[in-house]
C-alpha atoms as a PDB file:
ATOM      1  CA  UNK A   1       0.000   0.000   0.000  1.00  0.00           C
ATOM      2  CA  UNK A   2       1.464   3.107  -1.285  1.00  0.00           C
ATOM      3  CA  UNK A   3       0.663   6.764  -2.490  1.00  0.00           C
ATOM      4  CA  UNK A   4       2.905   5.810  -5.677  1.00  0.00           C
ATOM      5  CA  UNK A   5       0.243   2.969  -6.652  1.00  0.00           C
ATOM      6  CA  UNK A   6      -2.648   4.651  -7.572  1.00  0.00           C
ATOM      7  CA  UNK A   7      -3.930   7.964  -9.228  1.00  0.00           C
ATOM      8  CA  UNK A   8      -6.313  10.365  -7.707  1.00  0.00           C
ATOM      9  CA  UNK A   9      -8.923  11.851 -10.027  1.00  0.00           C
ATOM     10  CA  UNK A  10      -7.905  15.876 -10.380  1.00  0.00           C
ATOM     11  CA  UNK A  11      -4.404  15.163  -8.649  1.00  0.00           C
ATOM     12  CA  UNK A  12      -0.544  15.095 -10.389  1.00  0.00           C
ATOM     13  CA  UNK A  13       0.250  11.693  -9.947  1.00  0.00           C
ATOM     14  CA  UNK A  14       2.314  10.347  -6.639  1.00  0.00           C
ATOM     15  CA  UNK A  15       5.742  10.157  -7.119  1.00  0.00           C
ATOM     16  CA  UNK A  16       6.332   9.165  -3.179  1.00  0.00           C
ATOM     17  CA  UNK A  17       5.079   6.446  -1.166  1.00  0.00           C
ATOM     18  CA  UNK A  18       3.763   8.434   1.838  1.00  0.00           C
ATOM     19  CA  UNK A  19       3.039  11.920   2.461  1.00  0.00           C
ATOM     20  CA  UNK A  20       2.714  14.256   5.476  1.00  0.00           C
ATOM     21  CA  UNK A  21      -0.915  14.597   5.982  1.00  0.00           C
ATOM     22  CA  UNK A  22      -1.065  18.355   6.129  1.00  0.00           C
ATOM     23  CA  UNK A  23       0.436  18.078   2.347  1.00  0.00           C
ATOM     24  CA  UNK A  24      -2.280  15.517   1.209  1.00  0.00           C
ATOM     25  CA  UNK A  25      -5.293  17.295   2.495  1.00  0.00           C
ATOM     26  CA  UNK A  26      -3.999  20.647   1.002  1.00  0.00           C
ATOM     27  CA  UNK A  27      -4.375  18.605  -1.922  1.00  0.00           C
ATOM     28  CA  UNK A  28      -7.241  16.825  -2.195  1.00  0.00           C
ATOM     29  CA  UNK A  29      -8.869  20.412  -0.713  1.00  0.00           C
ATOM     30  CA  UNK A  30      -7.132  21.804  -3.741  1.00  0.00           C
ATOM     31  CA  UNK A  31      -8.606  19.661  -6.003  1.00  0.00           C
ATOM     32  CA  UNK A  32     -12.230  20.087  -4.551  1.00  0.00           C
ATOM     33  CA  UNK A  33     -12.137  17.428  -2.627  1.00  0.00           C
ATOM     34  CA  UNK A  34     -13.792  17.267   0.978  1.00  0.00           C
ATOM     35  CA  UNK A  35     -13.714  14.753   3.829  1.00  0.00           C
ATOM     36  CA  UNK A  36     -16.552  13.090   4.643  1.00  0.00           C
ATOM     37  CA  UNK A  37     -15.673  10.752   7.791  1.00  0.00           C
ATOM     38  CA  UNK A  38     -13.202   8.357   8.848  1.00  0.00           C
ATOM     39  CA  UNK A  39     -13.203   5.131  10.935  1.00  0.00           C
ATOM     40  CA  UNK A  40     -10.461   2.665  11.923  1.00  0.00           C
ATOM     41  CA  UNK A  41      -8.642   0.277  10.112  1.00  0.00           C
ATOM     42  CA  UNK A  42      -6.043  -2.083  10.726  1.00  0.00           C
ATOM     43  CA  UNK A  43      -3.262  -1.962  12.447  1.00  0.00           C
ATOM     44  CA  UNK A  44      -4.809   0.714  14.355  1.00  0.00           C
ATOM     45  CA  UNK A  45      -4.651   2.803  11.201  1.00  0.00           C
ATOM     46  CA  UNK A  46      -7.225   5.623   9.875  1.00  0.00           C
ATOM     47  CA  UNK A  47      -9.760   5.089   7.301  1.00  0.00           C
ATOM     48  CA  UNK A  48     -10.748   8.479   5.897  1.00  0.00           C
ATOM     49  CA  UNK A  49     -13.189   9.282   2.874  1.00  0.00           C
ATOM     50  CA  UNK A  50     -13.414  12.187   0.505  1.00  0.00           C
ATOM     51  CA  UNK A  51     -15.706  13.271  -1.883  1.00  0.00           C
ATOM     52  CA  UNK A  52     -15.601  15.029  -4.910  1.00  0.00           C
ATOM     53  CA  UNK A  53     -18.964  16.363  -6.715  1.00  0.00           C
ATOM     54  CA  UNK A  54     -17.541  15.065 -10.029  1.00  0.00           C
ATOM     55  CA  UNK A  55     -15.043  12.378  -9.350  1.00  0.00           C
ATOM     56  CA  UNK A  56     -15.478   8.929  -7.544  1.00  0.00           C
ATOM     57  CA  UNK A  57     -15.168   8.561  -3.496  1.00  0.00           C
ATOM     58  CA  UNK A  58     -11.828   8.217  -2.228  1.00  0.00           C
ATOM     59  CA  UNK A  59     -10.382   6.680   0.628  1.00  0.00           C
ATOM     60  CA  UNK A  60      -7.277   7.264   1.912  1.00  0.00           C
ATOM     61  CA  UNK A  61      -5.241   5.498   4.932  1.00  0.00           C
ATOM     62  CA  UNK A  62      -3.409   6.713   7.485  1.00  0.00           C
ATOM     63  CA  UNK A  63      -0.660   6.142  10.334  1.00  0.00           C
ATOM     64  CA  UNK A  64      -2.073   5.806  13.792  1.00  0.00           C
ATOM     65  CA  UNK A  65      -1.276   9.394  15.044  1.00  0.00           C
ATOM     66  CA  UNK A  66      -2.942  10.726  12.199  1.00  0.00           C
ATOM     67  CA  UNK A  67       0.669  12.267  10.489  1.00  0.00           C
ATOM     68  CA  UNK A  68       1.124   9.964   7.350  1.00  0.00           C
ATOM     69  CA  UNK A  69      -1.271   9.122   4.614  1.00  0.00           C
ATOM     70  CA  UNK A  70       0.260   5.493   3.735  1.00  0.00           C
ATOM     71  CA  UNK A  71      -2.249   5.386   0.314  1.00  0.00           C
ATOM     72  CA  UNK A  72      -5.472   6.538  -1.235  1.00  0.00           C
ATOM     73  CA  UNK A  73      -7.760   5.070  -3.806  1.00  0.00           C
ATOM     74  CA  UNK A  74     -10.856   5.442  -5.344  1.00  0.00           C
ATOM     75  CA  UNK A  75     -13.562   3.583  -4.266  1.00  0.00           C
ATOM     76  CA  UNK A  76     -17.069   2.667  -5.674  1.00  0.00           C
END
């Protein structure tokens, strides 16, 4: 699971693997994307979704404290 893997509708591509969160949600807010909620995942990792009134959902995943987004994808 990596940033690097997958493309974002409305986003350059990733050429890292992780990124600070601040940077990613400037982002995806950029882009006209806004969160919509979040949950946990595993390994005591975030879940958080975004939504975009043109592109599909994403959901992106984060470190436990919340500092690194580890990937995001789109989901249906």
């Amino acid at each position: 699971m990596t940033l690097d893997k997958h493309q974002i509708d409305g986003l350059e591509s990733f050429s890292v693997t992780t990124l600070p969160a601040s940077e990613f949600e400037a982002r995806m807010i950029a882009a006209g994307y806004s969160q919509t909620g979040s949950a946990p995942a595993q390994a005591n990792r975030i879940k958080t979704w975004w939504s975009h009134p043109e592109y599909p959902r994403v959901e992106s995943i984060y470190s436990p404290d919340k500092q690194i987004v580890i990937t995001a994808y789109h989901v249906s």
